[in-house]
N, C-alpha and C. Protein backbone atom coordinates (compact mmCIF):
# COMPACT_ATOMS: atom_id res chain seq x y z
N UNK A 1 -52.09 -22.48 145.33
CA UNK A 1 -52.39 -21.24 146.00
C UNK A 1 -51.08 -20.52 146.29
N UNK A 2 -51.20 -19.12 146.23
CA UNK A 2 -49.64 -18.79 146.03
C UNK A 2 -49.33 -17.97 147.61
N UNK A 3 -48.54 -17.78 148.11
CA UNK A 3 -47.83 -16.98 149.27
C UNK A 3 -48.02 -15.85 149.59
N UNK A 4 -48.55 -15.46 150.21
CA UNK A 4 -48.76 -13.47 150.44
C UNK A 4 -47.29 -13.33 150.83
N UNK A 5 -46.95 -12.02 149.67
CA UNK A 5 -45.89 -11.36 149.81
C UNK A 5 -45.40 -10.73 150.77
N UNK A 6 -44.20 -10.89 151.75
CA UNK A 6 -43.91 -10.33 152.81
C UNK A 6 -44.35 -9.11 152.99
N UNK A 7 -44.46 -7.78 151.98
CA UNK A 7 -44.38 -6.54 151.86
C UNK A 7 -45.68 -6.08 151.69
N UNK A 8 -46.79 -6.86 150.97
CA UNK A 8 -47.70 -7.02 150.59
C UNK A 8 -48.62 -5.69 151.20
N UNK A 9 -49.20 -5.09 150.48
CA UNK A 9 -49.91 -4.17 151.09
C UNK A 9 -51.41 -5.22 151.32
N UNK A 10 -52.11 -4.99 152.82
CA UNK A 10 -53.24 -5.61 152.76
C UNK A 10 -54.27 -4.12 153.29
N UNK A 11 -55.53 -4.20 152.97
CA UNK A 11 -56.21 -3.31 153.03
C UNK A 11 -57.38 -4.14 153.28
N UNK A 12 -58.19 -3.59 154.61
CA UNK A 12 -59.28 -4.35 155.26
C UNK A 12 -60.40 -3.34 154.79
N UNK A 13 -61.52 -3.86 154.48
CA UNK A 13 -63.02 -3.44 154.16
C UNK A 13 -63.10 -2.06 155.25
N UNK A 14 -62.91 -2.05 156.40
CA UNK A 14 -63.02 -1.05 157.21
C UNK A 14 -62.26 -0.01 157.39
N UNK A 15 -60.64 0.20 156.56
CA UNK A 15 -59.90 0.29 156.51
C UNK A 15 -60.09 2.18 156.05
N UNK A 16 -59.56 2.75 156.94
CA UNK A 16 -59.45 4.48 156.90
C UNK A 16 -58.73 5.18 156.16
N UNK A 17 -57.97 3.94 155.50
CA UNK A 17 -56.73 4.30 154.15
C UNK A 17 -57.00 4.43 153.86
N UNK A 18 -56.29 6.29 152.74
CA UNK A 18 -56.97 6.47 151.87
C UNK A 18 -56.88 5.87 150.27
N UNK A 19 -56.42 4.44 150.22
CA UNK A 19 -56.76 3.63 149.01
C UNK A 19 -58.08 3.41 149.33
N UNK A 20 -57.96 2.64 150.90
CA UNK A 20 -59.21 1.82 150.81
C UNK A 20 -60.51 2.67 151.14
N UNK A 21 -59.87 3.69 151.80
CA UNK A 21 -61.54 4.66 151.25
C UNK A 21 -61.91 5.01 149.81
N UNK A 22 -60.89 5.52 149.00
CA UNK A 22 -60.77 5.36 147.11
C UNK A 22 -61.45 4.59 146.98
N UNK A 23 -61.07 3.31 147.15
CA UNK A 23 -61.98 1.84 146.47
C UNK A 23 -63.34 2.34 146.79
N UNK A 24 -63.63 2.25 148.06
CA UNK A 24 -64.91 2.37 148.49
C UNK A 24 -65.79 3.71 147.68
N UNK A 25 -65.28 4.42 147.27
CA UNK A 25 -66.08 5.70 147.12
C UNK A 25 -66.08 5.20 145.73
N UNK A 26 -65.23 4.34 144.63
CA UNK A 26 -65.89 4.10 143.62
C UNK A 26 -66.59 3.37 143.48
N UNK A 27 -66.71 2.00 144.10
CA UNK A 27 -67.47 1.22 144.09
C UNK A 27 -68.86 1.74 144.53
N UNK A 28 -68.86 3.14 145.40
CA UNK A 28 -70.22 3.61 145.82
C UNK A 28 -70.78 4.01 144.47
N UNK A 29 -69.88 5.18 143.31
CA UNK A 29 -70.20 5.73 142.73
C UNK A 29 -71.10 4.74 141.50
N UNK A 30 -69.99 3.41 141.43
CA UNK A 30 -70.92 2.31 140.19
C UNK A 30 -71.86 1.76 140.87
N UNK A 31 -72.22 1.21 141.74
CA UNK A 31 -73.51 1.08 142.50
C UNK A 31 -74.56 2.17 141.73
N UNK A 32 -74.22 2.92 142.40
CA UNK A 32 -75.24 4.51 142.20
C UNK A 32 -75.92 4.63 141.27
N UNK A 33 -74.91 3.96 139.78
CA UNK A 33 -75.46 4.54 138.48
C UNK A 33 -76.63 3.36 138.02
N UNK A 34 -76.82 2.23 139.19
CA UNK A 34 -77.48 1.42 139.23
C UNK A 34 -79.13 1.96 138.68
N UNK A 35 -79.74 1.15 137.79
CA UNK A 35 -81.30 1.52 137.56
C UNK A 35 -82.09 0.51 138.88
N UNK A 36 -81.36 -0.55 139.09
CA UNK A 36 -81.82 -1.11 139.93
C UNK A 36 -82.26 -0.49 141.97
N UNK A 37 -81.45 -0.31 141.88
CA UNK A 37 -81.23 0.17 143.07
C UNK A 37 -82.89 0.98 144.20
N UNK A 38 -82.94 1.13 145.23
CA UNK A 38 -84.24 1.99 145.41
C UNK A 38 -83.85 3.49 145.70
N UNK A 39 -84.38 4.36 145.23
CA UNK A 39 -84.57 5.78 145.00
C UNK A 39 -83.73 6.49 145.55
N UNK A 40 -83.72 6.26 146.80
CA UNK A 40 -83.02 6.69 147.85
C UNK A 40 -81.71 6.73 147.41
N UNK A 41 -81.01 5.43 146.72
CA UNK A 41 -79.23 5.44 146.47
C UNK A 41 -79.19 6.05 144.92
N UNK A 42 -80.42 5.53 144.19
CA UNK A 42 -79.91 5.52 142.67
C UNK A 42 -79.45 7.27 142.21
N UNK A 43 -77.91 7.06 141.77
CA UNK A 43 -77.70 8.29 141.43
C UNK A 43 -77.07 9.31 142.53
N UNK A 44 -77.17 8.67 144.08
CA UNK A 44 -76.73 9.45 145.13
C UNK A 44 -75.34 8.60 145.57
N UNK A 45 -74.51 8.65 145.18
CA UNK A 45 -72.86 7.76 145.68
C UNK A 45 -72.91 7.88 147.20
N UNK A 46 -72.89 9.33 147.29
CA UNK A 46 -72.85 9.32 148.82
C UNK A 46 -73.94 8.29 149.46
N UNK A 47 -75.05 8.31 149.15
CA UNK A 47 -75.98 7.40 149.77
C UNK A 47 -75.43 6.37 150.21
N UNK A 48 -75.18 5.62 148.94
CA UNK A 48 -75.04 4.36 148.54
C UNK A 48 -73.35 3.93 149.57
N UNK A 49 -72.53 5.19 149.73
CA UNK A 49 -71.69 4.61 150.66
C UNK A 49 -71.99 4.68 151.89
N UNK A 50 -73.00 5.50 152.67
CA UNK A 50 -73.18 5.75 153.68
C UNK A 50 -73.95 4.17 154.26
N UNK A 51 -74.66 3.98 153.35
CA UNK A 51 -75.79 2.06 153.55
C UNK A 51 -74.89 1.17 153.55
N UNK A 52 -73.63 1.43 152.90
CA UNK A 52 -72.45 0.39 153.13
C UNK A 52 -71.95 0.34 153.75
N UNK A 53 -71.77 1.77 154.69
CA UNK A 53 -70.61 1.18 155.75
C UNK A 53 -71.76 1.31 157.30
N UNK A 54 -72.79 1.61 157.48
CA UNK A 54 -74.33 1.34 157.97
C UNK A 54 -73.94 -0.18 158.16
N UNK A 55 -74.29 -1.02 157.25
CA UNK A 55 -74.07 -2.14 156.66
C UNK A 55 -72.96 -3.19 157.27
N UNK A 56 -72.31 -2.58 157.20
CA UNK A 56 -70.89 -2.91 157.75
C UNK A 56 -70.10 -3.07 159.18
N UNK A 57 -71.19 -2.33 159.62
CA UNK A 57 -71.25 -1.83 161.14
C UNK A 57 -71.99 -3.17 161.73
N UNK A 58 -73.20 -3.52 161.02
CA UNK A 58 -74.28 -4.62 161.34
C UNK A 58 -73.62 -5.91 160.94
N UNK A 59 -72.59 -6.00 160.20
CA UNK A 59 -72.45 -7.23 159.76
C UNK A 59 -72.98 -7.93 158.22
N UNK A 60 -73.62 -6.94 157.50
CA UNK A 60 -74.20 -7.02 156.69
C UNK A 60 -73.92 -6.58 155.46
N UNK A 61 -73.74 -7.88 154.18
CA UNK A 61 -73.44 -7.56 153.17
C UNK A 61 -73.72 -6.12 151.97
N UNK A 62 -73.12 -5.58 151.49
CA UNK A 62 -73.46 -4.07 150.77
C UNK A 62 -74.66 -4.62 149.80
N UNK A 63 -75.11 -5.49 149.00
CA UNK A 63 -76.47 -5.54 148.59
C UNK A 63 -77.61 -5.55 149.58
N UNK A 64 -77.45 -6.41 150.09
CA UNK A 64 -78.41 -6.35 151.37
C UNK A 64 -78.43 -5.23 152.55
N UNK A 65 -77.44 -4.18 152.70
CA UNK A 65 -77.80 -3.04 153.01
C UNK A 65 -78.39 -1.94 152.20
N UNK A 66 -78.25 -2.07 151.07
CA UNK A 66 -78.99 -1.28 149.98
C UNK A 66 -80.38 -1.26 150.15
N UNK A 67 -80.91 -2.59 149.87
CA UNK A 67 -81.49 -3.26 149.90
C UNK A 67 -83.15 -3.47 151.40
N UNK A 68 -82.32 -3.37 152.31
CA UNK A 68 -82.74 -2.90 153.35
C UNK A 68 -82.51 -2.41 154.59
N UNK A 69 -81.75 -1.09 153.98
CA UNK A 69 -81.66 0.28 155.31
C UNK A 69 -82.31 1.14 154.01
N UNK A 70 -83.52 1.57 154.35
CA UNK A 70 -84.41 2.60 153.99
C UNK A 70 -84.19 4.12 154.62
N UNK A 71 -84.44 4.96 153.81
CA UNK A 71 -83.64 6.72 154.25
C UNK A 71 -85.27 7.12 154.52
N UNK A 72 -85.42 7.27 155.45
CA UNK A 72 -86.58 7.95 155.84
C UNK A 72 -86.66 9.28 157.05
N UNK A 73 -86.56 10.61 155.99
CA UNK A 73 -86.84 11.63 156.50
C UNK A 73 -85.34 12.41 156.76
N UNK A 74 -84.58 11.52 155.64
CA UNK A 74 -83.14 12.02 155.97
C UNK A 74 -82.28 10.64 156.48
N UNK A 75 -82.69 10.04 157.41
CA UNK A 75 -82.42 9.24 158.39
C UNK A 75 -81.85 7.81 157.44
N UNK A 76 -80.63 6.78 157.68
CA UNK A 76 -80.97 5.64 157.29
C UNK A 76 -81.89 4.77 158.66
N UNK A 77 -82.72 3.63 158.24
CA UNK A 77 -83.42 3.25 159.13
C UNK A 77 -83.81 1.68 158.35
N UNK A 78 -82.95 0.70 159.47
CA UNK A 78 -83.57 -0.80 158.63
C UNK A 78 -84.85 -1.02 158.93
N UNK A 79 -85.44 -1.78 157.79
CA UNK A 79 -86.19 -2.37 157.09
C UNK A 79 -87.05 -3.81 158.51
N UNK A 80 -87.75 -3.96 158.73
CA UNK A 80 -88.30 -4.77 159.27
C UNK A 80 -87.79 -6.02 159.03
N UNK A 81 -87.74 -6.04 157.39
CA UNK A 81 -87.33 -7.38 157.40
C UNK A 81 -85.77 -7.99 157.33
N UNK A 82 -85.14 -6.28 157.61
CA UNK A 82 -83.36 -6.30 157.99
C UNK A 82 -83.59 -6.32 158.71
N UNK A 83 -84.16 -6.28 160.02
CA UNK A 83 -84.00 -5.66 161.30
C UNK A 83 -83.91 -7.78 161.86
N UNK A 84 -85.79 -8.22 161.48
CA UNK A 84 -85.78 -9.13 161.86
C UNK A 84 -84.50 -10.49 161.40
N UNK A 85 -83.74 -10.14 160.34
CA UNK A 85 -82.69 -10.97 159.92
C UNK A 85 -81.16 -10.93 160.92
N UNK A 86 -81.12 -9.56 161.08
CA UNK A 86 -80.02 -9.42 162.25
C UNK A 86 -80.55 -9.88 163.17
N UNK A 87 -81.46 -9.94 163.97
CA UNK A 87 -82.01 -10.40 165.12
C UNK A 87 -81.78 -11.88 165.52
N UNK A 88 -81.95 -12.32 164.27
CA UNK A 88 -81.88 -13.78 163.90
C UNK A 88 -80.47 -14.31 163.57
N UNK A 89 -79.85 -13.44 163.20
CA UNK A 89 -78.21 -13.78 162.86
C UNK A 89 -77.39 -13.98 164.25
N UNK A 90 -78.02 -12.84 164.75
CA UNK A 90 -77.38 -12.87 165.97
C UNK A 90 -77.55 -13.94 167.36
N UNK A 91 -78.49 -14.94 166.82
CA UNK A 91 -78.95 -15.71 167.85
C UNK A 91 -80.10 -16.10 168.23
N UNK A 92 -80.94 -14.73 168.43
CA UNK A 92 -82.29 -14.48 169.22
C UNK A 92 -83.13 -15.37 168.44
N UNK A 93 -84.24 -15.18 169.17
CA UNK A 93 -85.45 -15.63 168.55
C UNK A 93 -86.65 -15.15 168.06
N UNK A 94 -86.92 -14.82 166.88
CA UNK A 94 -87.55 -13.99 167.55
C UNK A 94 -89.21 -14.50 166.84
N UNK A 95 -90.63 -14.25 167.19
CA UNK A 95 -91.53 -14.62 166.90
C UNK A 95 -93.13 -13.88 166.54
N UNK A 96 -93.78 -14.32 165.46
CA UNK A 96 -94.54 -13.00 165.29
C UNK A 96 -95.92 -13.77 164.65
N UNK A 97 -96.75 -13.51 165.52
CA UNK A 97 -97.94 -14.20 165.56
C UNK A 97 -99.30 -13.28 164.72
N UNK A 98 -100.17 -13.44 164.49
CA UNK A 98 -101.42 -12.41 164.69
C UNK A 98 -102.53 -13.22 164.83
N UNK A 99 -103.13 -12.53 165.86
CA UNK A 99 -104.89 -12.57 166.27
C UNK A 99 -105.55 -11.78 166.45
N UNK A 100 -106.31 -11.89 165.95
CA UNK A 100 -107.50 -11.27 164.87
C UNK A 100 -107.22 -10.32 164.12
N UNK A 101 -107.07 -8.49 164.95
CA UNK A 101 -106.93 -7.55 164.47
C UNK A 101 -105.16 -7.12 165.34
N UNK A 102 -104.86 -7.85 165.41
CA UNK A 102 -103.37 -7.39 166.64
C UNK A 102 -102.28 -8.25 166.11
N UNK A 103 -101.28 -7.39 166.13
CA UNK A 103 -100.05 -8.44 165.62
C UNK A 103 -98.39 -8.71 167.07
N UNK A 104 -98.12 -9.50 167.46
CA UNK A 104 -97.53 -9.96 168.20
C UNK A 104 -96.49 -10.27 167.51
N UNK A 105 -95.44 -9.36 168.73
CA UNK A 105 -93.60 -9.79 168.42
C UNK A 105 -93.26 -10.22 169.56
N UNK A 106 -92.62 -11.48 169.79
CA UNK A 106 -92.06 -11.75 170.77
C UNK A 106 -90.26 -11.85 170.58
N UNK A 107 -89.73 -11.43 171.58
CA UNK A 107 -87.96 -11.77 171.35
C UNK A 107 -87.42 -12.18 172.63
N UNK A 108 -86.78 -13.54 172.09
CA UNK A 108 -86.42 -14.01 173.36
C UNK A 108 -84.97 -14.09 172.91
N UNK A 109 -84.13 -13.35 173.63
CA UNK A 109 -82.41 -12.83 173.45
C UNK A 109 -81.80 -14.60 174.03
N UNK A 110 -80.88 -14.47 173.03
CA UNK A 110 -79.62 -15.65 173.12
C UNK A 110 -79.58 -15.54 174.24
N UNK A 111 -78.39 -14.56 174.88
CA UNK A 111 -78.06 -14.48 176.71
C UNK A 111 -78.78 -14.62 177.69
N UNK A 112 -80.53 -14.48 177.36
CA UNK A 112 -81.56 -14.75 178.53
C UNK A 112 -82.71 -15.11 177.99
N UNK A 113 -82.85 -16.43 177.51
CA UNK A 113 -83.55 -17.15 177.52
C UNK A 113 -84.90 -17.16 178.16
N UNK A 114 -85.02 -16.66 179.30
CA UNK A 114 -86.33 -17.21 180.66
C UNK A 114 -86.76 -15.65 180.18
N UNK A 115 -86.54 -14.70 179.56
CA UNK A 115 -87.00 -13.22 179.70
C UNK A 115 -87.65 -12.97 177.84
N UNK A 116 -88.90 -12.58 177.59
CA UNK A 116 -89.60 -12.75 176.83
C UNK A 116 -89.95 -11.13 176.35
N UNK A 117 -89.86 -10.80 175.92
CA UNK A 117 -89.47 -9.03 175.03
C UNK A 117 -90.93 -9.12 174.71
N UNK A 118 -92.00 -8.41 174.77
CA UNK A 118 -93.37 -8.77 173.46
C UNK A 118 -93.64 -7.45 173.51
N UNK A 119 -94.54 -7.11 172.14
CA UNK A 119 -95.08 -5.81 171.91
C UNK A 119 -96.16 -6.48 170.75
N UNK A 120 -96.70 -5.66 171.14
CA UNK A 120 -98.40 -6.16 170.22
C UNK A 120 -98.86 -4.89 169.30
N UNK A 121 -98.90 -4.84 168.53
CA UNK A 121 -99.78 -3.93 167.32
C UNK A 121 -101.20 -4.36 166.95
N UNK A 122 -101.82 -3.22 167.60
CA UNK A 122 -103.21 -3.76 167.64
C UNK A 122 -104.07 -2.11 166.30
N UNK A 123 -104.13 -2.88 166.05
CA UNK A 123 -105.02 -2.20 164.07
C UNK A 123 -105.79 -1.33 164.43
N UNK A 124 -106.45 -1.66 165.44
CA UNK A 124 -108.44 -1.21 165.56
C UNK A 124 -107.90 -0.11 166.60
N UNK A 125 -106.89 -0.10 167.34
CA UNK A 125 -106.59 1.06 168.70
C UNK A 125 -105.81 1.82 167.54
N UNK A 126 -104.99 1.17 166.75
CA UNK A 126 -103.86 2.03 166.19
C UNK A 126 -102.44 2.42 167.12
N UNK A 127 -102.58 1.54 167.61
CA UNK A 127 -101.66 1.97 168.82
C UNK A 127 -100.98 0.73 169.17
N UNK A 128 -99.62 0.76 170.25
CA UNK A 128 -98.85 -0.57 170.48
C UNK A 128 -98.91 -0.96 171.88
N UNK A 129 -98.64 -1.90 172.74
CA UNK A 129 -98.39 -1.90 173.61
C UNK A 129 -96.74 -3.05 173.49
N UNK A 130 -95.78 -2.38 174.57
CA UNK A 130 -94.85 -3.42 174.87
C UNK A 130 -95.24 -3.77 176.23
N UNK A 131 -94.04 -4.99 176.33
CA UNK A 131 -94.11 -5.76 177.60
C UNK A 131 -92.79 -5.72 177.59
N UNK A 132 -92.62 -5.21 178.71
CA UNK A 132 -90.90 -5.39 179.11
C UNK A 132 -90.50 -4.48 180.19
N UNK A 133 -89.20 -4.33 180.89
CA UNK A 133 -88.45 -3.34 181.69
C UNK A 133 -88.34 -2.25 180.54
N UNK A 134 -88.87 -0.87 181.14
CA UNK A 134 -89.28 0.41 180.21
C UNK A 134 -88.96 0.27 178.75
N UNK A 135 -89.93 -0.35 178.03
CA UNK A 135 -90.36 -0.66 176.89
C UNK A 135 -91.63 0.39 176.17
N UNK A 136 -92.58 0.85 177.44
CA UNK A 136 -93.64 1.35 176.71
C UNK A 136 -92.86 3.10 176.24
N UNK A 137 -91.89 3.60 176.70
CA UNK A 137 -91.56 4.98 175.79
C UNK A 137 -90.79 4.50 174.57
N UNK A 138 -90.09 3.16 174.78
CA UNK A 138 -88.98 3.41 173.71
C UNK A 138 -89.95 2.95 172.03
N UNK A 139 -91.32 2.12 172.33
CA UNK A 139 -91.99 1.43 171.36
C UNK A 139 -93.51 2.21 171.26
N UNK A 140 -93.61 3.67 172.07
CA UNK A 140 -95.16 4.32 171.94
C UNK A 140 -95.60 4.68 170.79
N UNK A 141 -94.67 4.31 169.88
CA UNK A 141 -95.41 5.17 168.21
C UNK A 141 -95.37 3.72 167.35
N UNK A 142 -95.40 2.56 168.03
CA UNK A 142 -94.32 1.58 166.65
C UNK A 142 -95.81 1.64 165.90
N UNK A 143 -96.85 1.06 166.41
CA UNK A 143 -98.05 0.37 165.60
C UNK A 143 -99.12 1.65 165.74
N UNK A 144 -99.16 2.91 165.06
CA UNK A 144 -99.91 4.08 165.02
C UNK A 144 -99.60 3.38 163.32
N UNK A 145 -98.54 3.48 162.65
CA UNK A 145 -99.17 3.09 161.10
C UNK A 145 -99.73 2.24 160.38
N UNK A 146 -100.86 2.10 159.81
CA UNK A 146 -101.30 1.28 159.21
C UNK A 146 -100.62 0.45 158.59
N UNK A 147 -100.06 0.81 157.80
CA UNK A 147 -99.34 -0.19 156.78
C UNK A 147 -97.94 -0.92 157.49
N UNK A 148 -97.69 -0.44 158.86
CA UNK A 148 -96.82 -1.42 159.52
C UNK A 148 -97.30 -2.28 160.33
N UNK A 149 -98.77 -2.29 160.72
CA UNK A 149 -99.72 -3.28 160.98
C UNK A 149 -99.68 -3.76 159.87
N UNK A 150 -100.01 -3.66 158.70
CA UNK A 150 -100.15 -4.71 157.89
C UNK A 150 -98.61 -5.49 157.53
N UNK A 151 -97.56 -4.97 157.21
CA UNK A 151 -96.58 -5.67 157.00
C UNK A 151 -96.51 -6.28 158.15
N UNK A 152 -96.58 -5.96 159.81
CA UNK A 152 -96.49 -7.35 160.37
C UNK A 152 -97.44 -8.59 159.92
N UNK A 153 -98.30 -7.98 159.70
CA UNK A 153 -99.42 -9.18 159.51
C UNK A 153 -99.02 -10.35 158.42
N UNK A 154 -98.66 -9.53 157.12
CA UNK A 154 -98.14 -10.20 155.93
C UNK A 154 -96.87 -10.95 156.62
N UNK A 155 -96.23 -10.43 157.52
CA UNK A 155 -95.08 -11.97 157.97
C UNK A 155 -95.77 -12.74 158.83
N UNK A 156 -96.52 -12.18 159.56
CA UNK A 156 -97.48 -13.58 160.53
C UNK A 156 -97.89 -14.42 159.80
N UNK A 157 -98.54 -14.41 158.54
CA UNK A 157 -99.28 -15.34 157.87
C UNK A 157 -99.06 -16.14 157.09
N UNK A 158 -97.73 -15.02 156.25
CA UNK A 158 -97.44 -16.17 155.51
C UNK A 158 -95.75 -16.36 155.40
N UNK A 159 -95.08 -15.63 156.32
CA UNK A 159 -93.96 -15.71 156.08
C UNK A 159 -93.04 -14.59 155.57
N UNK A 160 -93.70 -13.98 154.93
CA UNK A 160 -93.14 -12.59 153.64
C UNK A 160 -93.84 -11.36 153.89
N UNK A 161 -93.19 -9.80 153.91
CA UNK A 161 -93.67 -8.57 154.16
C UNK A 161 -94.03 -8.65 152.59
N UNK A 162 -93.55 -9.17 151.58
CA UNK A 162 -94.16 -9.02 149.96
C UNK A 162 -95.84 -9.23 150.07
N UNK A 163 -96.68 -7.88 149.77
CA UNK A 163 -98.03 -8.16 149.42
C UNK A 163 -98.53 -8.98 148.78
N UNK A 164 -99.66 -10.04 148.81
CA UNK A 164 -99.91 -10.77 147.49
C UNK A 164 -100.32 -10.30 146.68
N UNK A 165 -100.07 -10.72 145.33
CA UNK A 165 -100.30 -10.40 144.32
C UNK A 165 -101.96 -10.53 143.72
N UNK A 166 -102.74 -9.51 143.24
CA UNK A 166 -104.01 -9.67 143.00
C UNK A 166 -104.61 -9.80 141.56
């Protein structure tokens, strides 16, 4: 293994230099030309750097911010199943049940243990309730969409927001 050069230029991922912003803006641009990619980045560089350094902020590798911080309505906005992975990186716990027609999140934070976060998505009201110190403004719209009742459901059951296959 060889010696870093006294003089050595080093350049950190976060780094405001403008090499290391250069790097970054090409590496956004070959990303971009990606077929793979979802809609939102393919073809947009800017996108694709904006989810990276999004990304970066969270702790979170540039595929896996691609991947899941979704642009909705302009907005980047993670992914349920980014959201629940940071949650989890970071310590917490977090837990997601369903009965019958209602789907249950519970989060119990690293630092306080004895204090239990829950919010329920209930299908048939269309509507959410939390449990917590002023929880019900910051969570009054979560479970009004259908299909985010169902993606909780699809992780209650079986583990995966991926639909099964029919």
């Amino acid at each position: 293994m060889s010696e870093p050069t006294p003089n050595a230029l080093v350049v950190r991922e976060d780094s405001m230099a403008p090499a290391a912003v250069q790097a970054r803006i090409a590496y956004a641009k070959s990303l971009a030309a990606s077929s793979l990619l979802p809609d939102a980045y393919r073809e947009r560089p800017a996108n694709v750097l904006l989810a990276i350094e999004y990304g970066q902020a969270l702790g979170i590798k540039p595929i896996a911010a691609l991947n899941g911080i979704n642009v909705i309505k302009g907005k980047p906005t993670m992914s349920a199943d980014l959201m629940a992975s940071v949650v989890r990186k970071a310590g917490h716990k977090l837990r997601i049940r369903q009965e019958g027609m209602s789907v249950h999140a519970q989060l119990v934070r690293a630092d306080d243990p004895d204090f239990t976060y829950e919010v329920v998505w209930d299908e048939a009201r269309g509507a959410s309730a939390a449990r917590g110190p002023s929880t019900r403004s910051r969570c009054s719209g979560l479970g009004r969409s259908p299909k985010s009742v169902g993606r909780a459901r699809r992780i209650a059951c079986t583990g995966s927001s991926t639909p099964p296959r029919r």
